[in-house]
N, C-alpha and C. Protein backbone atom coordinates (compact mmCIF):
# COMPACT_ATOMS: atom_id res chain seq x y z
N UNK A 1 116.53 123.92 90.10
CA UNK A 1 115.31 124.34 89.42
C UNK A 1 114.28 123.24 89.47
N UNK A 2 112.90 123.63 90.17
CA UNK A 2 112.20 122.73 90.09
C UNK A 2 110.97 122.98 88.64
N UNK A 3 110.46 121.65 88.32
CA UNK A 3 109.90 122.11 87.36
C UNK A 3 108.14 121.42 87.44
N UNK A 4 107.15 122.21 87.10
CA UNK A 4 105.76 121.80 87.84
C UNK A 4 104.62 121.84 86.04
N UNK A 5 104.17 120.62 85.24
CA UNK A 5 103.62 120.68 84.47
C UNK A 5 102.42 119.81 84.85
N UNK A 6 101.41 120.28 85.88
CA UNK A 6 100.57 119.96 85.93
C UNK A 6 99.82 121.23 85.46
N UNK A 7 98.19 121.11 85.10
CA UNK A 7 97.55 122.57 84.94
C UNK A 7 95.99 122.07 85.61
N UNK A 8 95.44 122.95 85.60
CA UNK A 8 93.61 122.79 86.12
C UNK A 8 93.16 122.32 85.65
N UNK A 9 91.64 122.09 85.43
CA UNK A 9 90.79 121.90 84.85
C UNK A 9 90.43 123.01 83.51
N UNK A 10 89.90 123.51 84.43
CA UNK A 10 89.96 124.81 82.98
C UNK A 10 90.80 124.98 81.79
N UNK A 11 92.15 125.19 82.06
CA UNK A 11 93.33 125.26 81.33
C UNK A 11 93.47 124.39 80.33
N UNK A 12 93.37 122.59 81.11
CA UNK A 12 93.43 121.59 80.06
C UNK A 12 92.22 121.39 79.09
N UNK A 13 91.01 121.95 80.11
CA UNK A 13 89.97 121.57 78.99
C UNK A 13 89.90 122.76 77.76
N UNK A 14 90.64 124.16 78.06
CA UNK A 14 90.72 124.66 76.98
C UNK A 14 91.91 124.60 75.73
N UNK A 15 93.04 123.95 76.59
CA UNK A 15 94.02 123.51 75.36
C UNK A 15 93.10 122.51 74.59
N UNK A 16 92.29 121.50 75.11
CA UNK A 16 92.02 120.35 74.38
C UNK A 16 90.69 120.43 73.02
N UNK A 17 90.26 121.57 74.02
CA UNK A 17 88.72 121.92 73.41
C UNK A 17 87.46 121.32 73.51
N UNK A 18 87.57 120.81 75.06
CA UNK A 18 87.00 120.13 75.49
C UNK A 18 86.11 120.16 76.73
N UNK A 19 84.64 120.27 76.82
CA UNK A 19 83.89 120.24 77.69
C UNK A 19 84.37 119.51 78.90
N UNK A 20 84.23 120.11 80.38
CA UNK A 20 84.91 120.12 81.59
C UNK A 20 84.30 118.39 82.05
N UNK A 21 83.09 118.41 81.55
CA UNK A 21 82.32 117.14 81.84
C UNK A 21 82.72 116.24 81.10
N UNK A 22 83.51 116.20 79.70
CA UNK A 22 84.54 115.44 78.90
C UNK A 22 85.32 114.52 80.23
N UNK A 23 86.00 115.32 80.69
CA UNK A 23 87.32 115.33 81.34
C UNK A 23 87.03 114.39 82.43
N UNK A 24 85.79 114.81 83.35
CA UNK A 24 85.55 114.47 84.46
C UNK A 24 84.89 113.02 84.27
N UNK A 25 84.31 112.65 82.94
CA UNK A 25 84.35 111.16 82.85
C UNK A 25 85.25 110.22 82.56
N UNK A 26 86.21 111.07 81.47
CA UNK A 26 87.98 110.43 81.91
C UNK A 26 88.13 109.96 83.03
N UNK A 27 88.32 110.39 83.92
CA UNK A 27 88.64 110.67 85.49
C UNK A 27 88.30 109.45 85.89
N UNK A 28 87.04 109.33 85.65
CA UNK A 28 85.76 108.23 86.31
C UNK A 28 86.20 107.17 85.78
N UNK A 29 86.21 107.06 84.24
CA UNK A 29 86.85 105.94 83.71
C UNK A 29 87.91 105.22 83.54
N UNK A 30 89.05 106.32 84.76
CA UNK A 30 89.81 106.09 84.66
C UNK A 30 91.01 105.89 83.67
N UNK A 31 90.54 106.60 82.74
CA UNK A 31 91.45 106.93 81.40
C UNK A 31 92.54 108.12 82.13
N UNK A 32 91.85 108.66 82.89
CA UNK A 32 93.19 109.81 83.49
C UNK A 32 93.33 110.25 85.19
N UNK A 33 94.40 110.31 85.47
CA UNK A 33 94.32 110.29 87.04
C UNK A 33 95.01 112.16 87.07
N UNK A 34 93.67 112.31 88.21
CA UNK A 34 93.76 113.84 88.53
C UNK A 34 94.59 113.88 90.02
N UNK A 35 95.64 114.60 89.90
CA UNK A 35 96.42 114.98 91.27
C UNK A 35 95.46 115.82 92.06
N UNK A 36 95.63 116.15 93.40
CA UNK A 36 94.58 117.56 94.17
C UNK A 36 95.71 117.89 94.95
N UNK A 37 95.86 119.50 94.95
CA UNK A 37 96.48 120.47 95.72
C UNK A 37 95.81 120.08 96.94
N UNK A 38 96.66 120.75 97.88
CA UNK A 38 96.21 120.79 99.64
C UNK A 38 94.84 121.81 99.70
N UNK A 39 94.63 122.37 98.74
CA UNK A 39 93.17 122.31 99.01
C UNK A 39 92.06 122.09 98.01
N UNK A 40 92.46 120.51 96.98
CA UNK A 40 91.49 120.19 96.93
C UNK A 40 91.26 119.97 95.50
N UNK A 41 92.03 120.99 94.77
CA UNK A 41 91.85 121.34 93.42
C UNK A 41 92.34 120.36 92.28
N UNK A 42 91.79 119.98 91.21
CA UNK A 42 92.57 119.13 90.57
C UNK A 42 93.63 119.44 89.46
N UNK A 43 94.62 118.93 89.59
CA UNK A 43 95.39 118.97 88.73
C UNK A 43 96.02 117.96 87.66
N UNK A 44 96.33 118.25 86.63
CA UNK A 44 96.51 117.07 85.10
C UNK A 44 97.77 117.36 84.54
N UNK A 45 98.09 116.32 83.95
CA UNK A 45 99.40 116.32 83.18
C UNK A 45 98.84 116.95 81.72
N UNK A 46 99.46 117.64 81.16
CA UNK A 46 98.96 117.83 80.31
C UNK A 46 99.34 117.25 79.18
N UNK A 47 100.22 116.77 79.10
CA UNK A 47 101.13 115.63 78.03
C UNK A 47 100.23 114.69 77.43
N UNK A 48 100.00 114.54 79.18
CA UNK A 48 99.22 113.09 79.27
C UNK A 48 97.53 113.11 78.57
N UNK A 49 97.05 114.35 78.63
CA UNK A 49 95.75 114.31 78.03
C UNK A 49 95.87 114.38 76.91
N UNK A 50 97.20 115.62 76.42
CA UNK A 50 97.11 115.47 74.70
C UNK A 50 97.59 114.12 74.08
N UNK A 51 97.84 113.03 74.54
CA UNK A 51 98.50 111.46 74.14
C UNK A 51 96.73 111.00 74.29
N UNK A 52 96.02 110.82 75.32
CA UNK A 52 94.64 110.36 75.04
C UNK A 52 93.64 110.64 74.23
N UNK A 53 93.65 112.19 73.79
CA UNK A 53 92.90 112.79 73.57
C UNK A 53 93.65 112.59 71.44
N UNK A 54 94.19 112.48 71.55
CA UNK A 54 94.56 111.95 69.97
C UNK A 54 95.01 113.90 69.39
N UNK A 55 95.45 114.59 70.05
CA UNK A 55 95.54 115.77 69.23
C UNK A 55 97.00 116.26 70.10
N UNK A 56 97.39 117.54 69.30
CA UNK A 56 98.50 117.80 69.29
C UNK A 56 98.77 119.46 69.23
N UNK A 57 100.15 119.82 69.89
CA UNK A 57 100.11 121.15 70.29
C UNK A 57 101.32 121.55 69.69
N UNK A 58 101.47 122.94 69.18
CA UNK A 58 102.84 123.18 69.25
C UNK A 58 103.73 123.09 70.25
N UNK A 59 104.83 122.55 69.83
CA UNK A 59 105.89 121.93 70.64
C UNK A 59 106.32 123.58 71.59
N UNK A 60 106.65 124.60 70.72
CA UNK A 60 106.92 126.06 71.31
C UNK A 60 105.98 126.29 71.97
N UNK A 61 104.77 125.95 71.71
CA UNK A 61 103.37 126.85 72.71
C UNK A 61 103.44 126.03 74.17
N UNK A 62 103.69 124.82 73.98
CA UNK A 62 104.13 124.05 75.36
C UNK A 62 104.74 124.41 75.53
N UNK A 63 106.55 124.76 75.65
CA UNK A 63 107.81 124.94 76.36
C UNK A 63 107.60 126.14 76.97
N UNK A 64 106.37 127.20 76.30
CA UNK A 64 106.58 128.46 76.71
C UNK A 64 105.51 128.36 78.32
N UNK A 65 106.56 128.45 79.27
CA UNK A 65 105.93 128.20 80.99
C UNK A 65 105.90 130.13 81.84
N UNK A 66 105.30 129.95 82.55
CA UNK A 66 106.00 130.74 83.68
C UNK A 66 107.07 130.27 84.85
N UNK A 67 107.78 131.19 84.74
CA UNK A 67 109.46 131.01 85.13
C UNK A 67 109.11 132.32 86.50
N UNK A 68 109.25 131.70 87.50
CA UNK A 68 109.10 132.45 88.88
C UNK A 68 110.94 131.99 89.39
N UNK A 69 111.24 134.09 89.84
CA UNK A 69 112.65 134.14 89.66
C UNK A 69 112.91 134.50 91.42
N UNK A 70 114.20 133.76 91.85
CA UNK A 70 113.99 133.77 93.38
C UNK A 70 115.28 133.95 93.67
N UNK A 71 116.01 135.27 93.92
CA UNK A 71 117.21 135.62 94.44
C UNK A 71 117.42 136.37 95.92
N UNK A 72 118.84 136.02 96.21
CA UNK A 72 119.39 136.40 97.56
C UNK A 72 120.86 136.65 97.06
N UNK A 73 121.28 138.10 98.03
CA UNK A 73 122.61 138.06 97.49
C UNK A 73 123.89 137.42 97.97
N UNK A 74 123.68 136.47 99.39
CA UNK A 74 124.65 135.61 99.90
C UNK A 74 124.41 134.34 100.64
N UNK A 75 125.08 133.49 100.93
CA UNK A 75 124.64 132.24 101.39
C UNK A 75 123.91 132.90 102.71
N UNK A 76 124.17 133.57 103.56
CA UNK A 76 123.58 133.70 104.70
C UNK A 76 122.21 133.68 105.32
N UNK A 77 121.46 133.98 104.00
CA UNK A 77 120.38 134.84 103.12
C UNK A 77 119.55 133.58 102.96
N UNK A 78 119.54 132.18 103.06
CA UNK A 78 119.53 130.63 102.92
C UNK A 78 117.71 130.70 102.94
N UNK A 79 117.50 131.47 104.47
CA UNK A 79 116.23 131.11 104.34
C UNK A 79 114.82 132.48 103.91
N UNK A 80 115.69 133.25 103.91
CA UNK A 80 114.89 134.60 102.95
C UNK A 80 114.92 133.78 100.93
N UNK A 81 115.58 133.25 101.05
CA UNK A 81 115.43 132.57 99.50
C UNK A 81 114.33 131.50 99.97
N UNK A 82 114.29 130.49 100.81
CA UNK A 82 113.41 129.92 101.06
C UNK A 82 111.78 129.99 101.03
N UNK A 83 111.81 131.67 102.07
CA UNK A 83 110.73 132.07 101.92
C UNK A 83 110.02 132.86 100.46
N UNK A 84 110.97 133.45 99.53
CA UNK A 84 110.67 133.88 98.68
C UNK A 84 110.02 132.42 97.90
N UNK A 85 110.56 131.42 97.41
CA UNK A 85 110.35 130.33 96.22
C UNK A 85 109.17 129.65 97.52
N UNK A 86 108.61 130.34 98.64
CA UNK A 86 107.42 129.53 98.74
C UNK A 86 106.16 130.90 98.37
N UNK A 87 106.40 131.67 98.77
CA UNK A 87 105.71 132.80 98.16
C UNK A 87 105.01 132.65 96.71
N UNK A 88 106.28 132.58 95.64
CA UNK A 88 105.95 132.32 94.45
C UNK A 88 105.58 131.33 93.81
N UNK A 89 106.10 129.98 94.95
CA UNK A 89 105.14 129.16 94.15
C UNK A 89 103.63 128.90 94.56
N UNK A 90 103.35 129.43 95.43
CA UNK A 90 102.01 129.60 96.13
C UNK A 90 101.24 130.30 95.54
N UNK A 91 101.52 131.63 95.07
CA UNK A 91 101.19 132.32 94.37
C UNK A 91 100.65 132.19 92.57
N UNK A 92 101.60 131.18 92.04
CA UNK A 92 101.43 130.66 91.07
C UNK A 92 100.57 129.32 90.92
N UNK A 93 100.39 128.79 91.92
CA UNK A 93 99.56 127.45 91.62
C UNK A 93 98.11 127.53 92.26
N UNK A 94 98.03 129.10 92.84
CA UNK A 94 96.68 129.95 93.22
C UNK A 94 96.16 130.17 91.73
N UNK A 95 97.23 130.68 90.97
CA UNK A 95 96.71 131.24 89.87
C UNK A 95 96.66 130.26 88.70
N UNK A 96 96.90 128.83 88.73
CA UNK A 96 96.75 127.72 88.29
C UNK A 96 97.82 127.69 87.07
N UNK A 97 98.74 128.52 87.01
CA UNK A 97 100.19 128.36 86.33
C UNK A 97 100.67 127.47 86.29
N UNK A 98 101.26 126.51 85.11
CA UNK A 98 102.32 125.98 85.05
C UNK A 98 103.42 126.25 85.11
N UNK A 99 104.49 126.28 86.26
CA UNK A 99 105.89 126.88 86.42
C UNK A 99 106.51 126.64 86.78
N UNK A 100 108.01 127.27 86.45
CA UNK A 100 109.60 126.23 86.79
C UNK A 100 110.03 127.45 87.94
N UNK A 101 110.46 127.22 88.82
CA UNK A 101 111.62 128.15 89.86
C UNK A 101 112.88 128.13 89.01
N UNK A 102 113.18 129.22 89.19
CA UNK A 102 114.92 129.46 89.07
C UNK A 102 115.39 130.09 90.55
N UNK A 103 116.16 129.82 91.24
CA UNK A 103 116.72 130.21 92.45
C UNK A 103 118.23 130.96 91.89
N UNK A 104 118.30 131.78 92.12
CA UNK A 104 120.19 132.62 91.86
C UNK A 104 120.29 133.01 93.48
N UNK A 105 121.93 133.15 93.18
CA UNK A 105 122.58 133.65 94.38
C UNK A 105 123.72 134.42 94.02
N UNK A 106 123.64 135.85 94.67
CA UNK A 106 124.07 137.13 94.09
C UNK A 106 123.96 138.21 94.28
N UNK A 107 124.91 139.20 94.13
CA UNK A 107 124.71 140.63 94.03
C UNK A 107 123.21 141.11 93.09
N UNK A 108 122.62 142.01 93.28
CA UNK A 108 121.19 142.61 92.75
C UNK A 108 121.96 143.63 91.53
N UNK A 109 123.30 143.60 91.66
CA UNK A 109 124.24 144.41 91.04
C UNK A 109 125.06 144.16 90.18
N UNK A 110 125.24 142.21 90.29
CA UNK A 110 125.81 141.66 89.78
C UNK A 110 125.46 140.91 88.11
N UNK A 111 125.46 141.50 87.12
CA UNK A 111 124.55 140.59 85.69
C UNK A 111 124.73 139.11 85.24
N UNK A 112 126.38 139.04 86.08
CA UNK A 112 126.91 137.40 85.47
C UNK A 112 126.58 136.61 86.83
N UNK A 113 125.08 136.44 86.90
CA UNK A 113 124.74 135.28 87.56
C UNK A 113 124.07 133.99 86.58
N UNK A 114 124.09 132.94 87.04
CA UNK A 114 123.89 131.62 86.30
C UNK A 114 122.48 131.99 86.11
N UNK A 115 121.54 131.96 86.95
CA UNK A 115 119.86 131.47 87.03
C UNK A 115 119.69 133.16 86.04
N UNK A 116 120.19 134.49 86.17
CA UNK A 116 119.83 135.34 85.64
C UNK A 116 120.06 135.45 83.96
N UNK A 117 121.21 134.52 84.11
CA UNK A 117 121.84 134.90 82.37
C UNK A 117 120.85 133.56 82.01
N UNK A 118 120.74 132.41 82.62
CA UNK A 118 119.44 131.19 81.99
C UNK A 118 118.24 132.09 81.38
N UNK A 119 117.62 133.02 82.41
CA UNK A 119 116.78 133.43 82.62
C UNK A 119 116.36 134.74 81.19
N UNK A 120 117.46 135.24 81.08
CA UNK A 120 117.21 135.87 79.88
C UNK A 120 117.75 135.14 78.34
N UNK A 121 118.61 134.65 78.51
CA UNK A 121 118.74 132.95 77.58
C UNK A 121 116.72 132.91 76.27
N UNK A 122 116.64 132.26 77.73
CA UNK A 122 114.75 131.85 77.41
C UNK A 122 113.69 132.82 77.40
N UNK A 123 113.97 134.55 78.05
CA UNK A 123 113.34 135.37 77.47
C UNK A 123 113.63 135.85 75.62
N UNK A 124 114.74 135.80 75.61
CA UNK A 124 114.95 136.40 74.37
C UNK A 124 114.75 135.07 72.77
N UNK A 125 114.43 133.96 73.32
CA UNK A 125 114.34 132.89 72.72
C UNK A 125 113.19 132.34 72.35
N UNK A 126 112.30 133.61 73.36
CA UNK A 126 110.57 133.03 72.90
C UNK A 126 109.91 131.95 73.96
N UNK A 127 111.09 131.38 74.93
CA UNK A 127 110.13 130.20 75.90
C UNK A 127 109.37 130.64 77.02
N UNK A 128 109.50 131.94 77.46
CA UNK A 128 109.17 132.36 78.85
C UNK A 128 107.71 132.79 78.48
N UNK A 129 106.40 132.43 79.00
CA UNK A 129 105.08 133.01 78.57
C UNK A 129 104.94 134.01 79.54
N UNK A 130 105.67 134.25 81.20
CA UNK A 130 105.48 134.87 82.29
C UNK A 130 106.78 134.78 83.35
N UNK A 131 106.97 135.72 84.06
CA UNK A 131 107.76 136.23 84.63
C UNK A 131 107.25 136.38 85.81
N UNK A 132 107.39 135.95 87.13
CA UNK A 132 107.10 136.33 88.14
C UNK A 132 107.81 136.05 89.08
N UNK A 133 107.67 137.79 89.81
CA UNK A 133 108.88 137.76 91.05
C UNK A 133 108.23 138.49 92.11
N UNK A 134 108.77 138.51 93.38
CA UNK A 134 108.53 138.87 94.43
C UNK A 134 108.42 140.68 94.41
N UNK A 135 109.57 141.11 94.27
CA UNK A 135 109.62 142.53 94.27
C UNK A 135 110.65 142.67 92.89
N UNK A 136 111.01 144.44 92.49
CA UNK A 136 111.62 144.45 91.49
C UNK A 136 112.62 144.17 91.68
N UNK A 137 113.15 144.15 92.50
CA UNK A 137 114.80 144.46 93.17
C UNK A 137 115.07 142.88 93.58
N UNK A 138 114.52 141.73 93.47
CA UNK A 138 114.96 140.66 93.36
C UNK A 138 115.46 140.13 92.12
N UNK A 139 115.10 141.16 90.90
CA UNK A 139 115.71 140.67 89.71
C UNK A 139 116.95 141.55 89.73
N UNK A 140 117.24 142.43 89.67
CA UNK A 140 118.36 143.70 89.48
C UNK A 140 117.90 144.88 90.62
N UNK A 141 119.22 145.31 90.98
CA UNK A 141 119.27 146.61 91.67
C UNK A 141 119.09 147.48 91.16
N UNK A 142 119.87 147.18 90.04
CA UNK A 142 120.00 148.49 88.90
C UNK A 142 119.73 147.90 87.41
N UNK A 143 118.73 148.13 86.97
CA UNK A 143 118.79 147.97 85.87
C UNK A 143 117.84 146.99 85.08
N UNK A 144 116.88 147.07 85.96
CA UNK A 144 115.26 145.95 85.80
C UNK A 144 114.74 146.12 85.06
N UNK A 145 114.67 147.85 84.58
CA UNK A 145 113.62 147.72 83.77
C UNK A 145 114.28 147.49 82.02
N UNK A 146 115.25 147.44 81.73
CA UNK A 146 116.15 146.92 80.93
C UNK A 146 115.59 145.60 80.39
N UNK A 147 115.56 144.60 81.83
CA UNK A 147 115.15 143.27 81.76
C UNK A 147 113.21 143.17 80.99
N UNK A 148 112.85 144.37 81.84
CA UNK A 148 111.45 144.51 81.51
C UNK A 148 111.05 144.56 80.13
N UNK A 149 112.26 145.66 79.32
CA UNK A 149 112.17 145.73 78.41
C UNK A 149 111.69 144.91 77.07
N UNK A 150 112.89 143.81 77.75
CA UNK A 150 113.13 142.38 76.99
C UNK A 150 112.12 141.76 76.98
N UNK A 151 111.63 141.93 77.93
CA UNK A 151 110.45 140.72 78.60
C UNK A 151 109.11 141.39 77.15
N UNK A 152 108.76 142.70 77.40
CA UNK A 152 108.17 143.23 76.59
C UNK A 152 108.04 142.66 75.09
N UNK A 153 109.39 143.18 74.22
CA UNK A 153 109.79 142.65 73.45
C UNK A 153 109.61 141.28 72.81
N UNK A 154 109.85 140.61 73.55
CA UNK A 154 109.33 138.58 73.52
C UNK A 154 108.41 138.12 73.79
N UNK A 155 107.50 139.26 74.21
CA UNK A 155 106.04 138.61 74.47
C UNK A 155 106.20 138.22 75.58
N UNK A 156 106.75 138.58 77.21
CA UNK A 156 107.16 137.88 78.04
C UNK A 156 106.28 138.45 79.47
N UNK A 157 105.13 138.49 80.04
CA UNK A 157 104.77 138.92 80.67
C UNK A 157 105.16 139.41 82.10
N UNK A 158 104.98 140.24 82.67
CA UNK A 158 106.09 140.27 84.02
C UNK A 158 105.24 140.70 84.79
N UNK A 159 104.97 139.82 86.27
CA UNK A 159 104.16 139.72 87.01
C UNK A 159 104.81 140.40 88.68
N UNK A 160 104.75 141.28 89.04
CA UNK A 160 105.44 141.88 90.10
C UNK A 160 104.51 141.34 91.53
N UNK A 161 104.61 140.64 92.48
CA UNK A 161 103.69 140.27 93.20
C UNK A 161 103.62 141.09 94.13
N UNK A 162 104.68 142.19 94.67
CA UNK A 162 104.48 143.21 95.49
C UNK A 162 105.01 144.51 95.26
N UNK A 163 104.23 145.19 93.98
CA UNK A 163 104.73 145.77 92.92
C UNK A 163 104.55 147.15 93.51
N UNK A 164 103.91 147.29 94.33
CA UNK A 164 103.20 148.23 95.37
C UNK A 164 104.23 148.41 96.81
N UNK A 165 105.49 149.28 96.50
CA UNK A 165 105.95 148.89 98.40
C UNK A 165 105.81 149.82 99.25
N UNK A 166 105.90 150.05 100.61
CA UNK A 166 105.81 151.13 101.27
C UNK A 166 107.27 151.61 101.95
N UNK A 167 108.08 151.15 101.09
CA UNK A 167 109.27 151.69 102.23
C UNK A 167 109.45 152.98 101.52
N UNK A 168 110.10 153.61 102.18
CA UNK A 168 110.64 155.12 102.03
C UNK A 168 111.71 155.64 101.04
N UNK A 169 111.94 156.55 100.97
CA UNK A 169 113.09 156.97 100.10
C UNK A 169 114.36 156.21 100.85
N UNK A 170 114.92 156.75 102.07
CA UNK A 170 115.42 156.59 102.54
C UNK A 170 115.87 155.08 102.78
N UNK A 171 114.68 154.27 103.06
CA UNK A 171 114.90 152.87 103.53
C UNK A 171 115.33 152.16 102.11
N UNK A 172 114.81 152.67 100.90
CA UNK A 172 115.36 152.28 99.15
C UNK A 172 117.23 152.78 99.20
N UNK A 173 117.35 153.87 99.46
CA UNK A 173 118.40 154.69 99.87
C UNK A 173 119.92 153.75 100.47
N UNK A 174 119.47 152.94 101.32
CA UNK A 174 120.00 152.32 102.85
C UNK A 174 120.06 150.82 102.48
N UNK A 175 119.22 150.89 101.04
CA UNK A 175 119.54 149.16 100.78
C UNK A 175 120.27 149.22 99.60
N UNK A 176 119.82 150.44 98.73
CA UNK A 176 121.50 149.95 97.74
C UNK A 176 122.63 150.33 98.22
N UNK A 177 123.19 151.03 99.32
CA UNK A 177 124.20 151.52 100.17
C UNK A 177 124.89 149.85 100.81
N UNK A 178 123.53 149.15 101.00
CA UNK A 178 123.86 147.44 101.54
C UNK A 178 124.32 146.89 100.36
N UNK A 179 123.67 146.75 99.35
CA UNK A 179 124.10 146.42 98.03
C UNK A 179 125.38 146.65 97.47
N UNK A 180 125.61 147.49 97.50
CA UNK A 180 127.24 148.31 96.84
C UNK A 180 128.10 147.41 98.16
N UNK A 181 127.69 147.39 99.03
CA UNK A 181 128.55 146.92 100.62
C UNK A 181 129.41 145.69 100.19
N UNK A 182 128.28 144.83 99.50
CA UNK A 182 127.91 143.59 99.42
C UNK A 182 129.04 142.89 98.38
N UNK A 183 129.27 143.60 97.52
CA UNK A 183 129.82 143.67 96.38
C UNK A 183 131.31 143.49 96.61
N UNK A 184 131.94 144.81 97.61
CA UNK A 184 133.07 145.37 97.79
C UNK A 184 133.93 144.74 99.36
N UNK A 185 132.90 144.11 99.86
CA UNK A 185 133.07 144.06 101.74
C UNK A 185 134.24 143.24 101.69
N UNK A 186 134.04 141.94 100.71
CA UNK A 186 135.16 140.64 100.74
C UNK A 186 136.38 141.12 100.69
N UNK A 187 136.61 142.20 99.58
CA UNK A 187 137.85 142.49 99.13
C UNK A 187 138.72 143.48 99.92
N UNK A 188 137.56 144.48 101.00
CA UNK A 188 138.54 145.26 101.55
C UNK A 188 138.17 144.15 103.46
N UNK A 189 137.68 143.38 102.91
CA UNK A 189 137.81 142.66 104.60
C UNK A 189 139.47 141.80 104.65
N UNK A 190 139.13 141.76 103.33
CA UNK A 190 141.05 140.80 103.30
C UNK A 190 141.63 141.65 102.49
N UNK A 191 141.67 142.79 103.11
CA UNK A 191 143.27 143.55 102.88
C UNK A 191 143.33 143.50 104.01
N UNK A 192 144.92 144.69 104.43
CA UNK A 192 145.66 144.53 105.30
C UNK A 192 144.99 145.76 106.20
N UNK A 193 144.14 146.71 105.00
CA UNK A 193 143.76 147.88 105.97
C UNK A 193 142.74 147.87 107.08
N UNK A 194 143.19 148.18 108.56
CA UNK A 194 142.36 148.30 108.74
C UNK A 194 141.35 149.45 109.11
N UNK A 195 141.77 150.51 108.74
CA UNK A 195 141.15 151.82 108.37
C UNK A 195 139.55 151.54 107.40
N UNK A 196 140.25 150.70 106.00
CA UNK A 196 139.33 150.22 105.35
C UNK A 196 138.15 149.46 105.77
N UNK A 197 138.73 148.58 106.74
CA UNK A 197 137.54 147.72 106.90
C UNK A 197 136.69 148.18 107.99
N UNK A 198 137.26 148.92 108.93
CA UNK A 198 136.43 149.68 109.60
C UNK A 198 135.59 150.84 109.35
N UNK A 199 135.86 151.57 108.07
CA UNK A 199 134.84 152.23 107.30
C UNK A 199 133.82 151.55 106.33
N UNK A 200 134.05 150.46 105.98
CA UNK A 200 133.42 149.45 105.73
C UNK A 200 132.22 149.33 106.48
N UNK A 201 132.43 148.96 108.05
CA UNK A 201 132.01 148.47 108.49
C UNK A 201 130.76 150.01 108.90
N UNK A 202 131.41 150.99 109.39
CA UNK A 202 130.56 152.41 109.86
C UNK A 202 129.55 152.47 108.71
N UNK A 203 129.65 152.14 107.58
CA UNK A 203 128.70 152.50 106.54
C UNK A 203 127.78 151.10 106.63
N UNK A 204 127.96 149.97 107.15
CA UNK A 204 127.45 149.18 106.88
C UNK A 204 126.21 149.35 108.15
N UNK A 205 126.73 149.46 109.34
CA UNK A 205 125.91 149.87 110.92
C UNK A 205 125.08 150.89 110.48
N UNK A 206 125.26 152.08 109.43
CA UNK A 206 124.75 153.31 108.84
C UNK A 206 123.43 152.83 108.07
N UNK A 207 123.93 152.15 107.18
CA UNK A 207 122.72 151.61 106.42
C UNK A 207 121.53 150.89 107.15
N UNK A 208 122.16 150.13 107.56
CA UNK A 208 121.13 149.31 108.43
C UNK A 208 120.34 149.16 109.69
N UNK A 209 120.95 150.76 110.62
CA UNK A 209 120.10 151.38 111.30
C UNK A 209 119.21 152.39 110.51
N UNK A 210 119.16 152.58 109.14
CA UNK A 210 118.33 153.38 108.60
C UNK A 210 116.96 152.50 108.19
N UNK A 211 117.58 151.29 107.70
CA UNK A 211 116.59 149.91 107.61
C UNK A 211 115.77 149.75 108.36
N UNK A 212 116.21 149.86 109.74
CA UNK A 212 115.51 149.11 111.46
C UNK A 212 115.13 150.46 112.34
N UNK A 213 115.42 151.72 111.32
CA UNK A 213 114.46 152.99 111.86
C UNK A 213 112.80 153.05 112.50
């Protein structure tokens, strides 16, 4: 889990209550050193301004971050997780968020994952201010909007970044068919049958020429 508490300009000068031109003579005076994104933008500790600035925040109103959630359901999967946690954090430091990654690795089917059970841990606890994920089906296969629920509930905002998809019935169809696969494949690949694992396998070629249709 990486964790990112820098914020903008804007952001800090409105926790502080403080005119932007405040800030920017800090800067000058070197009372505070501004980081810049690759393109340019500045970024502040925010710790660090409320220690200069002589004032003080709730300790809860700080902890509460956006938590960008980044799953795959097997090691193989290494660099589709990759590309997801650059997605989101790109996405989030566009939108000048302060935010931690959680990365899981797992069934979409599976509830007892580490980063997922953290993950609702700190929704139901009040720390999560935002939620953001790639698609729905990177949080749960079955059973998201459950999570949504929660999120609701806690004041937890949930940010879908491609909330909009175009695949088909069918191609939705053909990936929880992969999903269920995913789950079950280990256990009938090491039995003795091989009837089993070769139906295994026909449903698996099934699904995933429906995918690459």
């Amino acid at each position: 889990m990486s964790i990112i508490t820098k914020v903008p300009m804007s952001e800090a000068c409105a926790l502080l209550g403080i005119h932007p031109a405040t800030l920017r003579r800090w800067e000058a005076a070197g009372k505070v050193v501004a980081d810049r994104t690759p393109g340019g933008h500045r970024r502040y500790d925010l710790q660090s301004l409320m220690a200069l600035s002589g004032k003080s925040v709730d300790a809860a109103e700080l902890s509460r971050v956006t938590v960008a959630y980044a799953r795959v359901s097997s090691h193989d999967q290494k660099d589709d997780l990759e590309r997801q946690c650059h997605v989101l954090e790109a996405f989030c430091a566009a939108k000048g968020w302060p935010f931690e990654v959680i990365r899981d690795l797992g069934s979409g089917m599976n509830y007892d994952k580490k980063g997922l059970k953290q993950l609702l841990k700190r929704v139901c606890t009040g720390q999560i201010d935002r939620l953001v994920i790639t698609h729905k089906d990177r949080l749960l296969r079955f059973g998201a909007e459950l999570v949504f629920s929660l999120c609701e509930q806690f004041g937890t905002e949930v940010v879908i970044i491609n909330a909009k998809g175009d695949t088909t019935y069918e191609e939705d169809l053909a990936s929880d068919v992969l999903e269920i696969i995913t789950v079950f494949s280990a256990r009938l690949y090491g039995s003795r049958s091989h009837k089993n694992r070769k139906a295994m396998q026909a449903l698996k070629d099934a699904a995933e020429a429906i995918q690459t249709a």
